[in-house]
Protein backbone atom coordinates (compact mmCIF):
# COMPACT_ATOMS: atom_id res chain seq x y z
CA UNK A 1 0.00 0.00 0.00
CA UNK A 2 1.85 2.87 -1.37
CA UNK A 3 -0.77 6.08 -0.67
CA UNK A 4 0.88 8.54 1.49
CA UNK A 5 -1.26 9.56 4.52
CA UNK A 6 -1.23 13.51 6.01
CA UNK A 7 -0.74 13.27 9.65
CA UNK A 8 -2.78 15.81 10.84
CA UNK A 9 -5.92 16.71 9.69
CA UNK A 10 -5.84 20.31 10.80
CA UNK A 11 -2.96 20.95 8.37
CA UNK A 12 -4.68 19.79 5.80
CA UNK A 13 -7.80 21.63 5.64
CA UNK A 14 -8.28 23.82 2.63
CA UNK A 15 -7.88 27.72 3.03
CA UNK A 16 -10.82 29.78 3.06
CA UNK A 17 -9.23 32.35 0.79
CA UNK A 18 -6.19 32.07 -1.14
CA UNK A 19 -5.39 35.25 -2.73
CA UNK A 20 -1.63 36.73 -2.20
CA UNK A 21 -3.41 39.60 0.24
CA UNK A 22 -4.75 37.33 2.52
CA UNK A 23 -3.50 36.53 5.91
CA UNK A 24 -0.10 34.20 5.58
CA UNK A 25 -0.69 30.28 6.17
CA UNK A 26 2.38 30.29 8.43
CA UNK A 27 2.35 32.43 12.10
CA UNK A 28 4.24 35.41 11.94
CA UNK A 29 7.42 35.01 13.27
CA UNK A 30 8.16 36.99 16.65
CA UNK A 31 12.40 37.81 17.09
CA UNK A 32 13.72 40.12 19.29
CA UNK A 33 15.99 42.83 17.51
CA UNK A 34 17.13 44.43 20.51
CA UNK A 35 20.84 45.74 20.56
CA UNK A 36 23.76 46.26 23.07
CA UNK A 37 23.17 49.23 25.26
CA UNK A 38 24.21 52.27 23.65
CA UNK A 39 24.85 50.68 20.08
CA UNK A 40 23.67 53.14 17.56
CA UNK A 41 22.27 55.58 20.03
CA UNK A 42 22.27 58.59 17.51
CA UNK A 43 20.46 57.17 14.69
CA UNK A 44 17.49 55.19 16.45
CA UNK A 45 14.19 56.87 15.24
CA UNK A 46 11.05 56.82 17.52
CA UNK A 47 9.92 54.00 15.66
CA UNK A 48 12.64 51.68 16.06
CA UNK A 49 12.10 52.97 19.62
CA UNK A 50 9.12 51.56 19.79
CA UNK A 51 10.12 48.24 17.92
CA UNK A 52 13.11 47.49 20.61
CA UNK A 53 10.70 47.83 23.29
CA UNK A 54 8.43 45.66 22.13
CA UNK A 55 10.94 43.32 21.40
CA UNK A 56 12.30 43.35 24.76
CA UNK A 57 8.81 42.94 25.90
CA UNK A 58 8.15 39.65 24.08
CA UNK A 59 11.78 38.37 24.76
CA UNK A 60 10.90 38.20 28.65
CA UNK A 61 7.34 37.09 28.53
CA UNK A 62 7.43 33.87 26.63
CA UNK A 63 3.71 33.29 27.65
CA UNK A 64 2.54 36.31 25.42
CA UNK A 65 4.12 35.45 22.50
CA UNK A 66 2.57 32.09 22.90
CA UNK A 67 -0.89 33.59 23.23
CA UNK A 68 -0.10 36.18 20.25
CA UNK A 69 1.33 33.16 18.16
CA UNK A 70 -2.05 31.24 19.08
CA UNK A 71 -3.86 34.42 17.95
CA UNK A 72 -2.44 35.53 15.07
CA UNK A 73 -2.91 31.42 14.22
CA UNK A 74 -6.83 32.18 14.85
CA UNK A 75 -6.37 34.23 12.06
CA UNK A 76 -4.86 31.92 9.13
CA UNK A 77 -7.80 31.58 6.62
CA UNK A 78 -9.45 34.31 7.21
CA UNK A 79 -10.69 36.85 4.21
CA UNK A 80 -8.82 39.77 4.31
CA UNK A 81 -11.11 41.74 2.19
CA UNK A 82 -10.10 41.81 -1.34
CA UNK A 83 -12.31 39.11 -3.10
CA UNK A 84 -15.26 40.84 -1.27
CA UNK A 85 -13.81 44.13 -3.07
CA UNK A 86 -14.24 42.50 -6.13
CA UNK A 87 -17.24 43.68 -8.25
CA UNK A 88 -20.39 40.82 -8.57
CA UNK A 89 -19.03 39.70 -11.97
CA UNK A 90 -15.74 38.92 -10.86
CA UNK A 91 -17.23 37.49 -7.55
CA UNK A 92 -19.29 35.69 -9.85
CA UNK A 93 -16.50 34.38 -11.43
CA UNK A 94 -14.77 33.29 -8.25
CA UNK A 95 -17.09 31.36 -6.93
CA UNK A 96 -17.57 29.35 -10.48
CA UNK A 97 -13.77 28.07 -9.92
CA UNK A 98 -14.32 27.04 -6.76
CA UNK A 99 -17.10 24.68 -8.18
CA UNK A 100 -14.91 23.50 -10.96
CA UNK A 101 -12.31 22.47 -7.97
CA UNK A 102 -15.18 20.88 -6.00
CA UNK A 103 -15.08 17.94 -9.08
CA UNK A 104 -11.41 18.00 -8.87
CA UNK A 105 -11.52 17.08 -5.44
CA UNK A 106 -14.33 14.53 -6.23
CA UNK A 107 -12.21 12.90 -8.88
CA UNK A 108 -9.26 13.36 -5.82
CA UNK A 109 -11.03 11.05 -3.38
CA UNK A 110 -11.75 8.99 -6.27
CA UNK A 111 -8.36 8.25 -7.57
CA UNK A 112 -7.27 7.54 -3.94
CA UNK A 113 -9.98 5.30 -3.13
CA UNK A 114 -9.19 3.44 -7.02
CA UNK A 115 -5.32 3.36 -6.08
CA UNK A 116 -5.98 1.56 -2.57
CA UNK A 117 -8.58 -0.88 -4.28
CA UNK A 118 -5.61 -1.93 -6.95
CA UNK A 119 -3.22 -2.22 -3.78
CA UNK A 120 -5.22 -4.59 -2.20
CA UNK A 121 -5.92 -6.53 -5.37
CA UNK A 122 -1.93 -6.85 -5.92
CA UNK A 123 -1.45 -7.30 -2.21
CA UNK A 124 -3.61 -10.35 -2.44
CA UNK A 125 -1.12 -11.75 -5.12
CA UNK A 126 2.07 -10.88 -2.74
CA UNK A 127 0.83 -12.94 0.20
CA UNK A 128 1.42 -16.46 -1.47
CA UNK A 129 4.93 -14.95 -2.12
CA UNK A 130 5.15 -13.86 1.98
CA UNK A 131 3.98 -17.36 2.81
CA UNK A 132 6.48 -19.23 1.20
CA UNK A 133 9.50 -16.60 2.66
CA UNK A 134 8.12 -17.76 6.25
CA UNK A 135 7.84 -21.31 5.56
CA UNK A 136 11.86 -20.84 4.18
CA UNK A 137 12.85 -19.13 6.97
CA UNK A 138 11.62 -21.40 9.65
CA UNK A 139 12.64 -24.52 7.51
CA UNK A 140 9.19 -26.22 6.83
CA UNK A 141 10.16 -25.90 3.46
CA UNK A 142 13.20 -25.91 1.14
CA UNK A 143 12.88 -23.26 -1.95
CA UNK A 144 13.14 -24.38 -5.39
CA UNK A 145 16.32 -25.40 -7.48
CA UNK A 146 14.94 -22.90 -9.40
CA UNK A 147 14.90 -20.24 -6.68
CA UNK A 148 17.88 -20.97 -5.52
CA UNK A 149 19.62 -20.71 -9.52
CA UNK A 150 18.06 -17.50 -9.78
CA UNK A 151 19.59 -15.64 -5.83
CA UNK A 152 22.80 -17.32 -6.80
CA UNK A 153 23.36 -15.76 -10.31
CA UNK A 154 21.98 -12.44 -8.47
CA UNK A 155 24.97 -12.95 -5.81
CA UNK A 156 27.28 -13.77 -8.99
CA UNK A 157 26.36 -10.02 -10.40
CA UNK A 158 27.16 -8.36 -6.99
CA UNK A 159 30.40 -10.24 -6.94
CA UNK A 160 31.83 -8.71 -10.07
CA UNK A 161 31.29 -5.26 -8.80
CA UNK A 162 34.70 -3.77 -9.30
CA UNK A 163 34.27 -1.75 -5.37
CA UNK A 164 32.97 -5.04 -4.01
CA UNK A 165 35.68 -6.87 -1.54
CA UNK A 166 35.80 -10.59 -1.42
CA UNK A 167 34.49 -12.12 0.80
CA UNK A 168 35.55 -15.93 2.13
CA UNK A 169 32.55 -17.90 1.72
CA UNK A 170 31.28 -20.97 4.40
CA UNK A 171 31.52 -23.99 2.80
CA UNK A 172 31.35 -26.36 5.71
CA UNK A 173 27.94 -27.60 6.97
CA UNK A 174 27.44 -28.13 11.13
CA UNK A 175 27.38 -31.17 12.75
CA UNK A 176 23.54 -30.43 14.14
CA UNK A 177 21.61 -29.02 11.06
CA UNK A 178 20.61 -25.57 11.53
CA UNK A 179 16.70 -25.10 10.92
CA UNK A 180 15.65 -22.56 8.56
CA UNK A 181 17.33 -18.55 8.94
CA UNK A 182 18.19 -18.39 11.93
CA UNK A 183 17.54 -14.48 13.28
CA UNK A 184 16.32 -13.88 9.99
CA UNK A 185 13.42 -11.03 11.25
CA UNK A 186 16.18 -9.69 14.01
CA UNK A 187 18.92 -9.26 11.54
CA UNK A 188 16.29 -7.55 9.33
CA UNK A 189 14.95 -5.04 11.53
CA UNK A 190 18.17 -4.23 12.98
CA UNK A 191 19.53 -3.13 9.45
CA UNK A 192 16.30 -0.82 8.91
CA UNK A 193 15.12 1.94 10.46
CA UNK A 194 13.99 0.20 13.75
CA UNK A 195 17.33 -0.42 14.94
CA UNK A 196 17.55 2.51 16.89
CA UNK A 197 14.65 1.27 18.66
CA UNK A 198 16.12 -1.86 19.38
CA UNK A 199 17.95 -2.59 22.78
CA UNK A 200 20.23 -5.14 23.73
CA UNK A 201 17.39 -6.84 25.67
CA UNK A 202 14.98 -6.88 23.10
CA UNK A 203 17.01 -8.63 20.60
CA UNK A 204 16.76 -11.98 23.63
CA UNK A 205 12.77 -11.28 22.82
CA UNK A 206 12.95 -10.78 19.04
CA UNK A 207 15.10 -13.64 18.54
CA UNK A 208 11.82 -15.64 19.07
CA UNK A 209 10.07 -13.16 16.04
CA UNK A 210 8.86 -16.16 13.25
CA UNK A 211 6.93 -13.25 10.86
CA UNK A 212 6.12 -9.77 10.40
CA UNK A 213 2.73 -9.99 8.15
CA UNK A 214 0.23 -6.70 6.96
CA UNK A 215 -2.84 -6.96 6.04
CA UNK A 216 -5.26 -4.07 5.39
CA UNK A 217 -8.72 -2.96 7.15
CA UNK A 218 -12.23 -2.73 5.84
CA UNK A 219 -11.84 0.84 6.11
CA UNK A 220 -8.97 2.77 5.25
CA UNK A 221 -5.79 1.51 7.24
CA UNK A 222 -3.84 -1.16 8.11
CA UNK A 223 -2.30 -4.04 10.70
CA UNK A 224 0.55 -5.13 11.15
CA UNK A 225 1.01 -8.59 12.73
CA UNK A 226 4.25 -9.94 14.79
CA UNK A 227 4.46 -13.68 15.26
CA UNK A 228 6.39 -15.50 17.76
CA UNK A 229 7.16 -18.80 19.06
CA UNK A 230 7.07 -19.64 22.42
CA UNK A 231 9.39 -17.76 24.78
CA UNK A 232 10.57 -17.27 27.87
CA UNK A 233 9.23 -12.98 27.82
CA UNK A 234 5.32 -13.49 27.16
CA UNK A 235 2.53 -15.75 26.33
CA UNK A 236 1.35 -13.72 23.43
CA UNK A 237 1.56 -15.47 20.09
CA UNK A 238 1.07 -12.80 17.89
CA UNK A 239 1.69 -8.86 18.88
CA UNK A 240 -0.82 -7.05 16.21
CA UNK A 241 -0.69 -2.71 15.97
CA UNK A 242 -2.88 -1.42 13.68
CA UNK A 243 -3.25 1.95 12.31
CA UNK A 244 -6.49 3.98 11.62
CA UNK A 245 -7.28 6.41 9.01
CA UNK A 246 -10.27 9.46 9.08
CA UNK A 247 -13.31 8.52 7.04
CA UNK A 248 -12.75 11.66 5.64
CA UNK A 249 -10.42 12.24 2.89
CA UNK A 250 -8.25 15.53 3.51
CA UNK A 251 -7.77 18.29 1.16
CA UNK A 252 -6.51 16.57 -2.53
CA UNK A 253 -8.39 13.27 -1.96
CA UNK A 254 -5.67 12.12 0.99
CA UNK A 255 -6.23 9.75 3.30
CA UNK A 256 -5.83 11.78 6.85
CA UNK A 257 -4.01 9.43 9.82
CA UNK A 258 -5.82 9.01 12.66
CA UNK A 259 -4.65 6.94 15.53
CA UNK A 260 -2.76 3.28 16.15
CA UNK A 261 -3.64 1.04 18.79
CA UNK A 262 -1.56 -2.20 19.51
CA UNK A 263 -2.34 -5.25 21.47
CA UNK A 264 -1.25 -5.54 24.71
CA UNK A 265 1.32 -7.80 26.01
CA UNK A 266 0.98 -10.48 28.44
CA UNK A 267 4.47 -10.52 30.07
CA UNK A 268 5.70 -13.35 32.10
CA UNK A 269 6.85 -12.45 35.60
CA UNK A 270 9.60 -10.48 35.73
CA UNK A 271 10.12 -10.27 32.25
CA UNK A 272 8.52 -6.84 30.99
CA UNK A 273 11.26 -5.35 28.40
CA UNK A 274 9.75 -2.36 29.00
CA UNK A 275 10.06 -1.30 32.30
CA UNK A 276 13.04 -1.57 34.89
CA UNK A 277 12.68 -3.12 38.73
CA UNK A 278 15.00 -1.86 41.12
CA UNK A 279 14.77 -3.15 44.70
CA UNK A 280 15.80 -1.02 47.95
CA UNK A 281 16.28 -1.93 51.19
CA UNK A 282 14.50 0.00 53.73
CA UNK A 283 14.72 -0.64 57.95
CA UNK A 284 11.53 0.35 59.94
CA UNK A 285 12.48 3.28 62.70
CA UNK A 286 11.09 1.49 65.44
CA UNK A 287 11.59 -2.51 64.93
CA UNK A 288 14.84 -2.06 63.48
CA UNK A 289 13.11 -5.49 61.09
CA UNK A 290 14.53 -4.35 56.89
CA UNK A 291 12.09 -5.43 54.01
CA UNK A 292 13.31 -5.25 50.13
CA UNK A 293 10.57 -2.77 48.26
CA UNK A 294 10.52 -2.94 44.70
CA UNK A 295 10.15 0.17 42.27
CA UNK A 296 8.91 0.13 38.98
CA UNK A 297 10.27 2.79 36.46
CA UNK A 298 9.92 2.98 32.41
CA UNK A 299 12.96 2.07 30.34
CA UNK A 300 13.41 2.12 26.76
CA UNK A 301 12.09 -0.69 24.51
CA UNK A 302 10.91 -1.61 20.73
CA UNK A 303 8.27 -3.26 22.74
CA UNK A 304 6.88 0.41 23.48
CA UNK A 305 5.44 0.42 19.82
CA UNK A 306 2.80 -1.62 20.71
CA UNK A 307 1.77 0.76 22.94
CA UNK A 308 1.58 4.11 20.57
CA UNK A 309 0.99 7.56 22.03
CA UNK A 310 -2.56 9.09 22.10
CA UNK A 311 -3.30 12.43 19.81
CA UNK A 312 -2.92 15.62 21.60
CA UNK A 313 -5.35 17.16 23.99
CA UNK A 314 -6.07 19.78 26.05
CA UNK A 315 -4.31 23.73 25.22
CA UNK A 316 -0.71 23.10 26.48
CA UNK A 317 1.16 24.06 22.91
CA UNK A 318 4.59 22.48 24.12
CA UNK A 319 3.59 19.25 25.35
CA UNK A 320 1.11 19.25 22.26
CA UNK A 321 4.13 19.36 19.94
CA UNK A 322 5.87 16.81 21.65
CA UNK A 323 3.23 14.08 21.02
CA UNK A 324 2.85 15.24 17.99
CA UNK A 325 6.62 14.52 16.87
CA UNK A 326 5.85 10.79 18.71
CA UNK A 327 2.81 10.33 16.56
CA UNK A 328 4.82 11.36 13.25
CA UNK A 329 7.75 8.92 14.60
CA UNK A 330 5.06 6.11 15.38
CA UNK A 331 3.02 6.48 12.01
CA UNK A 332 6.62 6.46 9.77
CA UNK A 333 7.85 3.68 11.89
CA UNK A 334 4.63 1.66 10.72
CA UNK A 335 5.14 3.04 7.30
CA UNK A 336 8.42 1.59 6.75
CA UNK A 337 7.38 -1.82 8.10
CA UNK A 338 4.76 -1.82 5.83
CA UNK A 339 6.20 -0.29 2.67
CA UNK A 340 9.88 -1.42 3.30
CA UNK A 341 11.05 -4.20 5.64
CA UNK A 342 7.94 -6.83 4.44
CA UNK A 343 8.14 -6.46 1.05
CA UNK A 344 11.91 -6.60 0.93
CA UNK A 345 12.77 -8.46 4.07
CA UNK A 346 15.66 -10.81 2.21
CA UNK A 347 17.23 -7.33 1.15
CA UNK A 348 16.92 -6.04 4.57
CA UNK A 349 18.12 -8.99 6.01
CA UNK A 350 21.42 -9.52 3.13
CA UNK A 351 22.07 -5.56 4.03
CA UNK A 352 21.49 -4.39 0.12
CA UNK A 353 18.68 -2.90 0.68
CA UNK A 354 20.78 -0.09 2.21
CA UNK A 355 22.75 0.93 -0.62
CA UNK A 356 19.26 2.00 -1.77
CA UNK A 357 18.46 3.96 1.24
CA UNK A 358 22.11 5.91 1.20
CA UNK A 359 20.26 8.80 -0.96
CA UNK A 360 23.82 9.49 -3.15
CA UNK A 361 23.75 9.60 -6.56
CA UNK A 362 26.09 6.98 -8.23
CA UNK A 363 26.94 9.08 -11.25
CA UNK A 364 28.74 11.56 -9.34
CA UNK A 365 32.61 10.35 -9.58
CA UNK A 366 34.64 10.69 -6.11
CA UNK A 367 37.25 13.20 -7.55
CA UNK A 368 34.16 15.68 -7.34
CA UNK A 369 34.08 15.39 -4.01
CA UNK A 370 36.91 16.18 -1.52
CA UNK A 371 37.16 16.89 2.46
CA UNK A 372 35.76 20.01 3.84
CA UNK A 373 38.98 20.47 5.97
CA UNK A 374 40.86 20.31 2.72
CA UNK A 375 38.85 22.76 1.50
CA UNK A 376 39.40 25.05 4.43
CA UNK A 377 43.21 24.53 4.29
CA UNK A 378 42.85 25.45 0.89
CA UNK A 379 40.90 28.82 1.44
CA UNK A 380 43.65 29.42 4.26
CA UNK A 381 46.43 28.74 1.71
CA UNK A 382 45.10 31.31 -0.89
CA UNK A 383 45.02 34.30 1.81
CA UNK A 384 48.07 33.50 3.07
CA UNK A 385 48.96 33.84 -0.45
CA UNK A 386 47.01 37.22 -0.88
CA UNK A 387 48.49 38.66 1.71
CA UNK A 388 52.05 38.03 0.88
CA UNK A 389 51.54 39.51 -2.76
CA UNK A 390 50.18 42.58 -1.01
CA UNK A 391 53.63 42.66 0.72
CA UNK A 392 55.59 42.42 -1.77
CA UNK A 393 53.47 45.24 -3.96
CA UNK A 394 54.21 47.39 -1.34
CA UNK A 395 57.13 49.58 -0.29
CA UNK A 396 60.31 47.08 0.17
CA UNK A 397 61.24 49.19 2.75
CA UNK A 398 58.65 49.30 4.78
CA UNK A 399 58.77 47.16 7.88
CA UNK A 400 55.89 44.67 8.41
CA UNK A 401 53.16 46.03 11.09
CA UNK A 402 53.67 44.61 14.52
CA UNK A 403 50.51 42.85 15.88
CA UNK A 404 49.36 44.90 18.36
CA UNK A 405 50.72 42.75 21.48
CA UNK A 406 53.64 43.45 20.48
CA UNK A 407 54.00 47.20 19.85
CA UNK A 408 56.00 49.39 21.98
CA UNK A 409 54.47 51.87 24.35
């Protein structure tokens, strides 16, 4: 499922006006311009005056530029007066265009809705492909002599890459067969963008991970669908999170994000990733007698994406923010399971897929490039130079300047 969802709907609602007069989309920025005491003294005008205090003003109340940022926000949309200055043809005129892009956001939500029907219909002719990769990797089946012609030749191309170093190749078998790809879903995940998620401890838990599977909602969104063997962390078989859109589409036919919820997860005792236990002694006053109290405290964990934050409530801007940078992080964590890491879980797994990710452009040859410090010593080079041409243009018998340390009193 390719479409790209907006992540919040109230930045994606369509402008009441959009002529060039109107009030700016973005809040004004508020800076304080205020300069060293007595810098410029003589040429400040009333004005600027004025401008300095205000400035000064704003720079020690954060709260009021807050509430003036959350007005001048109020304001974003709003006519400013010019298409009602228009004369009735012209008006007229106006408001025919706005009909004409009523259909074009018809035909918007249409094309959306048409793309996500074709996903589904190709996603239905992917899973086949998905259930043979877990049956490989945990070795209820074999792939094909066929299969296995067609990844070797593809390892054969990447060997002749003139960069590529050899590398000495395992020929020997165990004495205990090994079952399937071992760590396969570990190895993959930690070479995407959910390493950094990933802590030491976790990797004990996802060591256990037998499948990562998607599959998409009646409505508009997705699951995704974790499945594990039995371990020694939790009883759960499968760890599901699944990701809701609006039932309205947004402003050019988009599907608008909504929320995730995940499953929760029935930890064994003592064995919650995601929190840490630390015990204390503590001796009562008056018996003398000591008891061991145990204190709970969050810690770090993959784990904690099952557990996604909530939207933003309530009129506290900061903290608002703050979610909202957890929800974008949540939602593009789920996108790249979904859009990366399943479909292309062998490249993910082999490390190729990262060449992909690198964003360089291979035509570009590496004598374009060279070290910014070389660069610098460069520039330094060239003044040096500048400044000993300058020299020698000069009078010959003219002494060199003494730095002004080291002139005489």
């Amino acid at each position: 499922m390719t479409m790209k969802a907006n992540i919040f709907s109230r930045a994606n609602k369509s402008p009441n006006t959009s002529t060039p007069q109107n009030t700016p989309a973005n809040n004004a920025p508020i800076s304080s311009r205020a300069q060293q005491p007595g810098a410029g003294i003589g040429s400040i005008k009333e004005e600027d005056v004025d401008r300095l205090t205000a400035a000064s003003i704003f720079a020690q109340n954060p709260k009021l530029v807050s509430m003036m940022q959350s007005k001048l926000g109020s304001l974003v949309g709003r006519s400013s007066g010019y298409i009602e200055s228009l004369p009735p043809s012209v008006r007229r005129r106006v408001a025919g265009l706005k009909g004409v892009q009523k259909d074009h956001a018809k035909l918007e939500a249409e094309f959306q809705e048409e793309v996500l029907e074709l996903e589904k219909r190709f996603f239905a002719k992917f899973t086949p492909l998905y259930e043979k990769r877990a049956k490989i990797v945990n070795g209820v089946a074999e792939p094909s002599e066929e299969e296995v012609k067609i990844g070797e030749q593809d390892d054969e191309e990447d060997d002749e890459d003139e960069d590529a170093e050899p590398v000495e190749k395992n020929n020997e078998e165990p004495a205990e067969p090994v079952k399937g790809i071992p760590e396969f879903w570990l190895s993959a995940m930690k070479n995407s963008s959910l390493a950094e998620t990933i802590t030491e401890k976790d990797e004990e838990a996802l060591r256990h991970l037998t499948d990562i599977r998607m599959e998409y909602l009646d409505r508009p969104g997705f699951r995704l669908i974790f499945e594990f063997e039995e371990n020694e962390f939790f009883t759960n078989k499968t760890i599901s999170k699944t990701y809701f859109y609006q039932e309205e589409n947004g402003y050019g036919g988009d599907f608008i994000y909504d929320h995730a919820e995940g499953d929760k997860i029935d930890w064994k005792s003592g064995k919650d990733l995601t929190v840490k236990i630390e015990s204390k002694k503590q001796r009562n006053k008056n018996t003398k007698q000591t008891r061991v109290v145990k204190k709970t405290t969050p810690t770090p964990s993959f784990f904690d994406f099952f557990n996604p934050p909530s939207p933003p409530k309530g009129d506290d801007d900061d903290a608002a923010s703050d979610v909202e940078a957890k929800l974008e992080l949540d939602y593009q964590l789920g996108e790249d399971i979904k859009e990366k890491l399943i479909p292309r879980a062998i490249d993910w797994f082999t490390g190729e897929a990262l060449q992909f990710e690198q964003g360089f452009d291979e035509d570009l040859d590496d004598a374009d490039f060279e070290d910014e410090d070389d660069e610098e010593d460069d520039d330094l080079s060239e003044d040096r130079d500048d400044e000993d041409e300058s020299d020698e243009e000069g009078d010959g018998s003219k002494p060199k300047q003494e730095t002004a340390e080291c002139k005489q009193s």
